[in-house]
PDB file of N, CA and C in Angstrom:
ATOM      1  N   UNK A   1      98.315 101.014 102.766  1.00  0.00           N
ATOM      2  CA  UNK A   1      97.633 101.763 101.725  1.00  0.00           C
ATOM      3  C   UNK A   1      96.132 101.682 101.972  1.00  0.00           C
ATOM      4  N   UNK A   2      95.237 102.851 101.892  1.00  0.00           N
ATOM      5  CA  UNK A   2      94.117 102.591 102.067  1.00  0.00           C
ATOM      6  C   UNK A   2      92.995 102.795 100.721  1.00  0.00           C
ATOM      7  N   UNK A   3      93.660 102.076  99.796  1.00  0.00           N
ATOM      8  CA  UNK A   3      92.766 101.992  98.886  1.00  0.00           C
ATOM      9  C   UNK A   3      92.849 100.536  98.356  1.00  0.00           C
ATOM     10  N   UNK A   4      91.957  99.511  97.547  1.00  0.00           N
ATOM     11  CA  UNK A   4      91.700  98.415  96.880  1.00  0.00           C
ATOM     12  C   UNK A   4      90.947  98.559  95.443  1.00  0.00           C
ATOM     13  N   UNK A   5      92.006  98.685  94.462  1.00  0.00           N
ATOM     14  CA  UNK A   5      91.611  98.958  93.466  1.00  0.00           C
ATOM     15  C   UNK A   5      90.778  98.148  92.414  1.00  0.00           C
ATOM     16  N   UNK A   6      89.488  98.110  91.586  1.00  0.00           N
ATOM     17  CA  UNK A   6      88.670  97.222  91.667  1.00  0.00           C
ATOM     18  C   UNK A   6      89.134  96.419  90.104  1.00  0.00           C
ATOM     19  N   UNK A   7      89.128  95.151  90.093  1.00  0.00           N
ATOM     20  CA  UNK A   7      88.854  94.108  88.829  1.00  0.00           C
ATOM     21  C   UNK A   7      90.534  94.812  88.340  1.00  0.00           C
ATOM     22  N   UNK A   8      90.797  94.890  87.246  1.00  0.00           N
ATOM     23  CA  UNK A   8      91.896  94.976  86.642  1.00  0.00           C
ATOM     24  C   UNK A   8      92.740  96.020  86.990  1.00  0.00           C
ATOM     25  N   UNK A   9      92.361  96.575  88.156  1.00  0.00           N
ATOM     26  CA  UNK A   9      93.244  97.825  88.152  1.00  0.00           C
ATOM     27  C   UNK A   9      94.354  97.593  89.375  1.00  0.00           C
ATOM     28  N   UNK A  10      95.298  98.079  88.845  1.00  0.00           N
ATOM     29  CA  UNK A  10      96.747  98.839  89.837  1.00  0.00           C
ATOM     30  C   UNK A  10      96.900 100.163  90.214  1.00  0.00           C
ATOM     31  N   UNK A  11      97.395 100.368  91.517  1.00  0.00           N
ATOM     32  CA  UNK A  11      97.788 101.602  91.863  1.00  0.00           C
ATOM     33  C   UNK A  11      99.192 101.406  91.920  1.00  0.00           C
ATOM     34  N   UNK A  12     100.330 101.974  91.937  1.00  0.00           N
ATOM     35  CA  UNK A  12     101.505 102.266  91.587  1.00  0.00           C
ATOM     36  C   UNK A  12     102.037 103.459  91.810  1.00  0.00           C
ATOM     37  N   UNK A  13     103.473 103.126  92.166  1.00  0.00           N
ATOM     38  CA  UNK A  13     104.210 104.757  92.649  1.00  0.00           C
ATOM     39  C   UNK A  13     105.576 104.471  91.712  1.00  0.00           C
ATOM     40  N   UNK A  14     105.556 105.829  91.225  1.00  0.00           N
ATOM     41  CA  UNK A  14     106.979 106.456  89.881  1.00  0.00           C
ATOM     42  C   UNK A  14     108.150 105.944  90.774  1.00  0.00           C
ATOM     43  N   UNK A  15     109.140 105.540  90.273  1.00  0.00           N
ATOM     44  CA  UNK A  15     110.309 105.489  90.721  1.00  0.00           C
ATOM     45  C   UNK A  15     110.845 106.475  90.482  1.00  0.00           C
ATOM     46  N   UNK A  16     111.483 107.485  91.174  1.00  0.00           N
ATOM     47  CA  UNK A  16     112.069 108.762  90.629  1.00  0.00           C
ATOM     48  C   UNK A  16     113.986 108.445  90.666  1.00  0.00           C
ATOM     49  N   UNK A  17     113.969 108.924  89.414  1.00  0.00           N
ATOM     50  CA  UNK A  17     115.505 108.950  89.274  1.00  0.00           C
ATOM     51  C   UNK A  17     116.237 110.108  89.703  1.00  0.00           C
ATOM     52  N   UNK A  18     117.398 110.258  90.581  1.00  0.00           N
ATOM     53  CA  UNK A  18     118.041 111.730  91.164  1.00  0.00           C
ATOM     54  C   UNK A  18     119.082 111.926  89.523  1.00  0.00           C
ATOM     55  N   UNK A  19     118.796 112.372  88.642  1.00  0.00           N
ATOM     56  CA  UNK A  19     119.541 112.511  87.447  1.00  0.00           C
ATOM     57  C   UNK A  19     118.944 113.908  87.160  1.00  0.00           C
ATOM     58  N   UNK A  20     119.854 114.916  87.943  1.00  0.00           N
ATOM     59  CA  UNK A  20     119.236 116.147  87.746  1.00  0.00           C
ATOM     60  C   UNK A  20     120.099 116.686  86.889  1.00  0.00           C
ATOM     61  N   UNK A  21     121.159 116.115  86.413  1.00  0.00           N
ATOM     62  CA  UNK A  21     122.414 116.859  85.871  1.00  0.00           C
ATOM     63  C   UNK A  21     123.050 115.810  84.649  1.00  0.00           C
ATOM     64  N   UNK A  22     123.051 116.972  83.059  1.00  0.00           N
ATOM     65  CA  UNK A  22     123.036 116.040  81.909  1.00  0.00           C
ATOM     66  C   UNK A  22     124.902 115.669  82.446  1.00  0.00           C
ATOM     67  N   UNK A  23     125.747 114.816  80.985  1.00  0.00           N
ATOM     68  CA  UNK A  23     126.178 114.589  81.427  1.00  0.00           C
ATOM     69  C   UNK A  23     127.567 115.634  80.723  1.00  0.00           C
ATOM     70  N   UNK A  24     126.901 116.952  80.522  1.00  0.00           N
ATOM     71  CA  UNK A  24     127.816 117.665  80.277  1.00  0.00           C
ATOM     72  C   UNK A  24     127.924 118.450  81.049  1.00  0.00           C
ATOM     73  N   UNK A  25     126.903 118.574  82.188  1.00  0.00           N
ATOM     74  CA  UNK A  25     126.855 119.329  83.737  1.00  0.00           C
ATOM     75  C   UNK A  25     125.883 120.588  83.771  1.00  0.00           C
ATOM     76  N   UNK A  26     125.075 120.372  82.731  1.00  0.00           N
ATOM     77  CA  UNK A  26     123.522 121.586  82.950  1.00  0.00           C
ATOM     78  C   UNK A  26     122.932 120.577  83.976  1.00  0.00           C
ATOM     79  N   UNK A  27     122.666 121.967  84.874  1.00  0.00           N
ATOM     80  CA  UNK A  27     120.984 121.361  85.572  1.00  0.00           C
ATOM     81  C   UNK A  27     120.166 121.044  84.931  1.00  0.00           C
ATOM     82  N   UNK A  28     119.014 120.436  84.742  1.00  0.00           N
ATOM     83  CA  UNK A  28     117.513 120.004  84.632  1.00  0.00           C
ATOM     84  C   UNK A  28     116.625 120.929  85.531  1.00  0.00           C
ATOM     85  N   UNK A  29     116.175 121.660  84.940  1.00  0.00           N
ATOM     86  CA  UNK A  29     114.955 121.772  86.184  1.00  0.00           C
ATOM     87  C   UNK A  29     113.760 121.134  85.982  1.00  0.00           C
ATOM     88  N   UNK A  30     112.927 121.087  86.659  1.00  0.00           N
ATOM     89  CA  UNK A  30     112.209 120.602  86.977  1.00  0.00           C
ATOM     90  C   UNK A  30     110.622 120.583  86.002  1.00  0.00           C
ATOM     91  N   UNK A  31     110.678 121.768  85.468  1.00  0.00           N
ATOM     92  CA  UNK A  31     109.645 122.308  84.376  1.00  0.00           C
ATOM     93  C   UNK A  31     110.114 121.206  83.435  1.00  0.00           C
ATOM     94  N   UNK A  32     110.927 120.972  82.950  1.00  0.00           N
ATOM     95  CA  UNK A  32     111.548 119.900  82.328  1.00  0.00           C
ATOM     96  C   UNK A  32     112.006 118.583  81.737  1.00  0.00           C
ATOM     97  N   UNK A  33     112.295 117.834  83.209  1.00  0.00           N
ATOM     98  CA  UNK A  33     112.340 116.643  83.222  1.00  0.00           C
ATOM     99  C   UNK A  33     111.145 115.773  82.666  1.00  0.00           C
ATOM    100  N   UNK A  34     111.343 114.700  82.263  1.00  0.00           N
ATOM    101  CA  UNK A  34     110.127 113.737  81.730  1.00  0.00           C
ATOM    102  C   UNK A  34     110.047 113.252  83.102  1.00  0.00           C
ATOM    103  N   UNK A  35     108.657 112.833  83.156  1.00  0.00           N
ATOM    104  CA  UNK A  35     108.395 111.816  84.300  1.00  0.00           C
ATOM    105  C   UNK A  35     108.834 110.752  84.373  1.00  0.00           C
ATOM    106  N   UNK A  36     109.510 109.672  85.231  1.00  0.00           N
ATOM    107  CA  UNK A  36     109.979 108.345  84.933  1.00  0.00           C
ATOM    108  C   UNK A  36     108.494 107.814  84.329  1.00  0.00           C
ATOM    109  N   UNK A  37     109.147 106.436  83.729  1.00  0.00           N
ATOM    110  CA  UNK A  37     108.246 105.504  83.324  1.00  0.00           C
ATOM    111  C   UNK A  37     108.030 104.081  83.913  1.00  0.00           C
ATOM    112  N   UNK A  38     108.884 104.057  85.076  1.00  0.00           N
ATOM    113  CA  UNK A  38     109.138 102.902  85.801  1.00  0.00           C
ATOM    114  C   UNK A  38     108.331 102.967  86.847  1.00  0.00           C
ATOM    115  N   UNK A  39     107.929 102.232  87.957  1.00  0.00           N
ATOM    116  CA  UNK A  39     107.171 102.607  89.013  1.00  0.00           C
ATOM    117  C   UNK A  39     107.333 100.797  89.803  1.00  0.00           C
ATOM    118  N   UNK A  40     106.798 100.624  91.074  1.00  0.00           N
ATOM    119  CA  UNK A  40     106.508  99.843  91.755  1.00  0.00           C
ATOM    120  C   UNK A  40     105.083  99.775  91.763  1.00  0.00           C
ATOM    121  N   UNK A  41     104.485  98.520  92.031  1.00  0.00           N
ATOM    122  CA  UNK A  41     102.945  98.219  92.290  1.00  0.00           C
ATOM    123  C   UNK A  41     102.615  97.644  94.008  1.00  0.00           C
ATOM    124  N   UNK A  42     101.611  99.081  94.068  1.00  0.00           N
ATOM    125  CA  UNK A  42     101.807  99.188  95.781  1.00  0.00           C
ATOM    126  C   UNK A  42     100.224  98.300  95.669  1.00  0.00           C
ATOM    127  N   UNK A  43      98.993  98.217  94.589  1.00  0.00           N
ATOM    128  CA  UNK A  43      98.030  97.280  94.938  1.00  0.00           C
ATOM    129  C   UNK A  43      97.710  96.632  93.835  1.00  0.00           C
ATOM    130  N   UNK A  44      96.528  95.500  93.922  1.00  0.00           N
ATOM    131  CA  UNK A  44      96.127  94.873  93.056  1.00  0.00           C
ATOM    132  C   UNK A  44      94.725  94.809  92.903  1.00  0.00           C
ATOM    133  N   UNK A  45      93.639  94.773  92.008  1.00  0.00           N
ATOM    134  CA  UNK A  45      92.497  94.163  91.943  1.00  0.00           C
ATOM    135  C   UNK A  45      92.349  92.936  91.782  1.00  0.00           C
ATOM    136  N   UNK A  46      91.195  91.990  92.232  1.00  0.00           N
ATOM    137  CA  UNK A  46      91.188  90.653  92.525  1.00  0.00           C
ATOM    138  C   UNK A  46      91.203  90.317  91.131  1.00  0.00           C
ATOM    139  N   UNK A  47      90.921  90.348  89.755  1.00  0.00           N
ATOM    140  CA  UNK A  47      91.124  89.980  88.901  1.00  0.00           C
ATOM    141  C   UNK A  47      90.365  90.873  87.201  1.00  0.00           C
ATOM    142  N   UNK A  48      90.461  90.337  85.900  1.00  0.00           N
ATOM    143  CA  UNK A  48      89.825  90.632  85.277  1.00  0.00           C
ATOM    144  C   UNK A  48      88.571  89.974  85.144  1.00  0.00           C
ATOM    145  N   UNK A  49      87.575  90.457  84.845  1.00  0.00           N
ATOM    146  CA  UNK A  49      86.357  89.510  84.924  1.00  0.00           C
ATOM    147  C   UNK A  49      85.611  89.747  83.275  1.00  0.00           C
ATOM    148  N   UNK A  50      85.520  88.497  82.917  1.00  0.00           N
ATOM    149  CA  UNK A  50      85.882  87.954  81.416  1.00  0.00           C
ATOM    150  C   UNK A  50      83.996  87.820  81.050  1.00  0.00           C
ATOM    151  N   UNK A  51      83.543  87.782  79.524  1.00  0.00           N
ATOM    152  CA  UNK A  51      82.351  87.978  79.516  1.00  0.00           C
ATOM    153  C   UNK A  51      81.484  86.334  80.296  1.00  0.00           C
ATOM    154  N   UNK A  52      81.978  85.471  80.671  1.00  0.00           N
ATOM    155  CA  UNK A  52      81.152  84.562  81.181  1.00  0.00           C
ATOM    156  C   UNK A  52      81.189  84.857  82.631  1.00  0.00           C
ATOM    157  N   UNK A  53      81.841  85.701  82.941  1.00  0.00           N
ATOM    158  CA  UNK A  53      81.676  85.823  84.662  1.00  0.00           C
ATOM    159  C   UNK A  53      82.552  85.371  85.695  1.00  0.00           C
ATOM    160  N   UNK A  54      83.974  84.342  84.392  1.00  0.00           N
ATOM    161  CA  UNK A  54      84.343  84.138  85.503  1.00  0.00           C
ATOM    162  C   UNK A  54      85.550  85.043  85.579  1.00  0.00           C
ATOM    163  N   UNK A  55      86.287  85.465  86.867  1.00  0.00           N
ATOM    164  CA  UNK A  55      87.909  86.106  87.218  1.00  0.00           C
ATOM    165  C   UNK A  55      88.876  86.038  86.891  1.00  0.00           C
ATOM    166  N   UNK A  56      90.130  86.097  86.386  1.00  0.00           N
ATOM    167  CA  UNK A  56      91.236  85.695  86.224  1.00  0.00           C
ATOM    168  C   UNK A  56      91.977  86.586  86.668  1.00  0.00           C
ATOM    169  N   UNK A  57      93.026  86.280  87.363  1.00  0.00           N
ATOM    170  CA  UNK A  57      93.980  86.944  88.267  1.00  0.00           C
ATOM    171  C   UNK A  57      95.300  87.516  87.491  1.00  0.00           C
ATOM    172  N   UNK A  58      95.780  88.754  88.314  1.00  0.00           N
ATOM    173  CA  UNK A  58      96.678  89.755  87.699  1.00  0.00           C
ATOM    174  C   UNK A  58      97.996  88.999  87.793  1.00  0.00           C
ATOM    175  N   UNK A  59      98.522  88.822  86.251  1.00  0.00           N
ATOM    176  CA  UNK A  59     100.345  88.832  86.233  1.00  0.00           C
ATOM    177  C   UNK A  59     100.869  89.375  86.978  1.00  0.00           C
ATOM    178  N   UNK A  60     100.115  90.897  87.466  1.00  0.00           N
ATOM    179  CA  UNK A  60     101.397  91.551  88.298  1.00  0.00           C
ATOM    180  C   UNK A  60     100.903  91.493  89.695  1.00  0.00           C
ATOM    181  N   UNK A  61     101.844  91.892  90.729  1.00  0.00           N
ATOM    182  CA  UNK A  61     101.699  91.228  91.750  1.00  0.00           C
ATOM    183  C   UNK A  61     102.469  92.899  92.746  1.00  0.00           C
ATOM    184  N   UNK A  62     101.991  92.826  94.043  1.00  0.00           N
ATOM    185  CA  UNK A  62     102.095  93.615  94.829  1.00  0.00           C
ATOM    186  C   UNK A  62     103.524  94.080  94.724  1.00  0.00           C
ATOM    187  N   UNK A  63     104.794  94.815  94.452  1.00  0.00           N
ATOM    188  CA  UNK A  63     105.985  94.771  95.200  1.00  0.00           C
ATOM    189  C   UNK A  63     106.567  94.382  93.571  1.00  0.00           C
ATOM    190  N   UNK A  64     105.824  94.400  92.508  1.00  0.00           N
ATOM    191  CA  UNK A  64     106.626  93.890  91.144  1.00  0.00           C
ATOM    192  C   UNK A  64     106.847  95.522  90.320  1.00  0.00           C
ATOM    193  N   UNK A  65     108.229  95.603  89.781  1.00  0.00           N
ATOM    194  CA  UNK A  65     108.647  97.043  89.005  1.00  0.00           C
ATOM    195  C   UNK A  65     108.169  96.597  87.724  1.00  0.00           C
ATOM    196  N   UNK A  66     107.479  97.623  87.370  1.00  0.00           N
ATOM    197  CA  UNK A  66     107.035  97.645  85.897  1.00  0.00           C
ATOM    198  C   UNK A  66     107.238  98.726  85.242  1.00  0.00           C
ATOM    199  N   UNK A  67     107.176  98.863  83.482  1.00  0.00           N
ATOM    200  CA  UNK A  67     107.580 100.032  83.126  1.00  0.00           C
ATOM    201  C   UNK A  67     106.241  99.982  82.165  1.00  0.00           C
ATOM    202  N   UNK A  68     105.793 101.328  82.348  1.00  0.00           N
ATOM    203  CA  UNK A  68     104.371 101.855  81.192  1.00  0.00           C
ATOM    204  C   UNK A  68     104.169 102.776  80.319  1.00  0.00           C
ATOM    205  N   UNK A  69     103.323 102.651  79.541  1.00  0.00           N
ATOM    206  CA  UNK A  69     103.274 104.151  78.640  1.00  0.00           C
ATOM    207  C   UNK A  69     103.542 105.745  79.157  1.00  0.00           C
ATOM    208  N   UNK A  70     103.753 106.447  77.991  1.00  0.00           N
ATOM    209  CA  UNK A  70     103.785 107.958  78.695  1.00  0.00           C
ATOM    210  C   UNK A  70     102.946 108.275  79.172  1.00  0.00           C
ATOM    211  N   UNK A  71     101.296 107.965  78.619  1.00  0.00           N
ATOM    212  CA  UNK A  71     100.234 108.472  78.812  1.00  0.00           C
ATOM    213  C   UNK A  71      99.726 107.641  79.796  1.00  0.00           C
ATOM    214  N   UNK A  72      99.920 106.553  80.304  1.00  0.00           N
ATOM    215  CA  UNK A  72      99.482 105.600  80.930  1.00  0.00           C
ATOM    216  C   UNK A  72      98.769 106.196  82.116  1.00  0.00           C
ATOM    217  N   UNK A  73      97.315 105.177  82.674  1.00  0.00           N
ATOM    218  CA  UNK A  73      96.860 105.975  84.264  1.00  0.00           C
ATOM    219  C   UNK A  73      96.513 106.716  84.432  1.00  0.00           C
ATOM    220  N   UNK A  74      96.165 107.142  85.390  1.00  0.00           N
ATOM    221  CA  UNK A  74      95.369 108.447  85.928  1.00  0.00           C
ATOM    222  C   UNK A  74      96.022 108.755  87.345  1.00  0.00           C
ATOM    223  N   UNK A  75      96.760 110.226  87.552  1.00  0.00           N
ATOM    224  CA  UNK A  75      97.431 110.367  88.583  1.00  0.00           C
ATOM    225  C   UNK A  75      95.906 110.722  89.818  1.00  0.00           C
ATOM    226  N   UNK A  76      96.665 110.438  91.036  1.00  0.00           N
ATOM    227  CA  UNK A  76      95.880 110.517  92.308  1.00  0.00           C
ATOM    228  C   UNK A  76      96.684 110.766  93.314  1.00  0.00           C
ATOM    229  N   UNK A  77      96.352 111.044  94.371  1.00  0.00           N
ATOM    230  CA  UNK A  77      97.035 111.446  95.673  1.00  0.00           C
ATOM    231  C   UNK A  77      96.079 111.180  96.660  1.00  0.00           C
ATOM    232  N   UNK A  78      97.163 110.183  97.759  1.00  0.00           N
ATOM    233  CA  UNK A  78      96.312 109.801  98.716  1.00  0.00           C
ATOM    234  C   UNK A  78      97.779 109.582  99.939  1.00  0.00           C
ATOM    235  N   UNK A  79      97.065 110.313 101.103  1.00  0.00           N
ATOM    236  CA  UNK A  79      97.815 110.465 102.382  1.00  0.00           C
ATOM    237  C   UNK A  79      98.960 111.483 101.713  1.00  0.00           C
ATOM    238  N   UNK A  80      98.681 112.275 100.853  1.00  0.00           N
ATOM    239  CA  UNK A  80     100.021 113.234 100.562  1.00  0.00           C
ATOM    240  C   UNK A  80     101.241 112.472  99.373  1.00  0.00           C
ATOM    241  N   UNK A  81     101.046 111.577  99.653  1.00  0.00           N
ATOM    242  CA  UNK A  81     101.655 110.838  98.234  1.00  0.00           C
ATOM    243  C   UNK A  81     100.887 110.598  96.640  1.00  0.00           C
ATOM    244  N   UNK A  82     102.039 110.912  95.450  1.00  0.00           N
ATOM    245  CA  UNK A  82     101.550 110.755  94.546  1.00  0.00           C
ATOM    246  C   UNK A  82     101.419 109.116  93.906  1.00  0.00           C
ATOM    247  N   UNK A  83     100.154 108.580  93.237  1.00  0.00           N
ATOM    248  CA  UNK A  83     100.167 107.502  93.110  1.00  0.00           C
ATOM    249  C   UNK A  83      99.466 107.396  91.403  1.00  0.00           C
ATOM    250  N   UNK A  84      99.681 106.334  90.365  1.00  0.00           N
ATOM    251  CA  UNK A  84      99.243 106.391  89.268  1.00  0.00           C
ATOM    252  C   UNK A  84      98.009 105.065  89.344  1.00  0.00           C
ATOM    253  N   UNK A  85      96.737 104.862  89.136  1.00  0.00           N
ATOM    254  CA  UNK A  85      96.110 103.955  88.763  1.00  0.00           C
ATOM    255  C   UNK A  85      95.657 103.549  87.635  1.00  0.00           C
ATOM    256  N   UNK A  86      95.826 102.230  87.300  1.00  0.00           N
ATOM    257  CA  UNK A  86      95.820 101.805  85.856  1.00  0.00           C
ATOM    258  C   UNK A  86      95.366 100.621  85.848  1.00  0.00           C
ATOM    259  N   UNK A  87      94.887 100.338  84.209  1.00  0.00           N
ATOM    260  CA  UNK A  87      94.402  98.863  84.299  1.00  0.00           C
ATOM    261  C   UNK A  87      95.504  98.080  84.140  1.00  0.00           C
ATOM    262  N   UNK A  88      95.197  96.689  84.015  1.00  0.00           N
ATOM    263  CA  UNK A  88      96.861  96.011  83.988  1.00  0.00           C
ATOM    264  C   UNK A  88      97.221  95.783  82.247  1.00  0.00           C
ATOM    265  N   UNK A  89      96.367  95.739  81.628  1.00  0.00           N
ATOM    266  CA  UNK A  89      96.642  96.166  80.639  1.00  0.00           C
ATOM    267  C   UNK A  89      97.445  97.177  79.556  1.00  0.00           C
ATOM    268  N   UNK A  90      97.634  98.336  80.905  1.00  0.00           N
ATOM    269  CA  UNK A  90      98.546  99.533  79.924  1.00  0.00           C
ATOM    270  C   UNK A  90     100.151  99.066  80.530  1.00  0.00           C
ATOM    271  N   UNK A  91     100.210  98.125  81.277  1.00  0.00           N
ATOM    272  CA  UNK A  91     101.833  97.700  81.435  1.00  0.00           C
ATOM    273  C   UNK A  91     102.471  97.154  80.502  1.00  0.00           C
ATOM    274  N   UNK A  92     103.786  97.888  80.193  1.00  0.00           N
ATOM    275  CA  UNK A  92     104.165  97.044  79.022  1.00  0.00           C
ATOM    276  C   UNK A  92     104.722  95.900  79.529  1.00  0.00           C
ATOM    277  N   UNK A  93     105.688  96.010  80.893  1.00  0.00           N
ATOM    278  CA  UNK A  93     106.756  94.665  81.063  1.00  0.00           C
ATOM    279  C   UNK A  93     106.695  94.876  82.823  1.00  0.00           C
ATOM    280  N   UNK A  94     106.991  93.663  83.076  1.00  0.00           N
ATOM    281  CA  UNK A  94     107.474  93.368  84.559  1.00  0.00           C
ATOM    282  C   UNK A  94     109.008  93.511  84.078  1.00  0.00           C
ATOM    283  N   UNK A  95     110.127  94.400  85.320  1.00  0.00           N
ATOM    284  CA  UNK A  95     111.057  94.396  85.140  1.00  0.00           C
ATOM    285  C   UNK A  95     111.570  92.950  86.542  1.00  0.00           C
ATOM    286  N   UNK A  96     112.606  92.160  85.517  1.00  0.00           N
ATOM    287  CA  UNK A  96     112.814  90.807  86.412  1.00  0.00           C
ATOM    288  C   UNK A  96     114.795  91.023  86.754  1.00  0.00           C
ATOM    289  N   UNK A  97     114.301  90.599  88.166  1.00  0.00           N
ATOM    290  CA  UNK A  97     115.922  91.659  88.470  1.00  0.00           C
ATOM    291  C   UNK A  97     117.451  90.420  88.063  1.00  0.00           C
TER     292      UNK A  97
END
């Protein structure tokens, strides 16, 4: 990945679910579907930095599934992939397998 996202922030990629079809057998298209809310965390910032100056390091961690708000992030695209960046703050949960 060629980005390092700064102090509290994550970049992250959607987990997409193939659930194109309800379960009475309509398609979904695509205009449609909600966006997942789940995603993987592809980076980290070195920490939050608190009013005395000093760092404290992110709960979440490179390679950890988390699930976030609807509104959560700010979408971006980099190398052709879509990616969401956020502070670590708008995560609601680490999913623990």
């Amino acid at each position: 990945m060629n980005i390092r996202p700064l102090y509290d922030r994550i970049v992250v990629k959607r987990i997409e679910n193939d659930t194109e079809k309800t379960s009475g057998g309509l398609f979904i298209p695509d205009s449609a579907k909600e966006k997942p809310q789940e995603a993987e965390v592809m980076a980290v910032g070195k920490g939050k930095r608190l009013e005395d100056g000093t760092v404290v390091s992110l709960d979440v961690q490179v390679g950890d599934r988390i699930l976030f708000g609807k509104y959560s992030g700010s979408e971006i695209k980099i190398d052709g992939q879509d990616y969401l960046i956020m502070r670590e703050d708008e995560v609601l949960g680490i999913l623990v397998k």
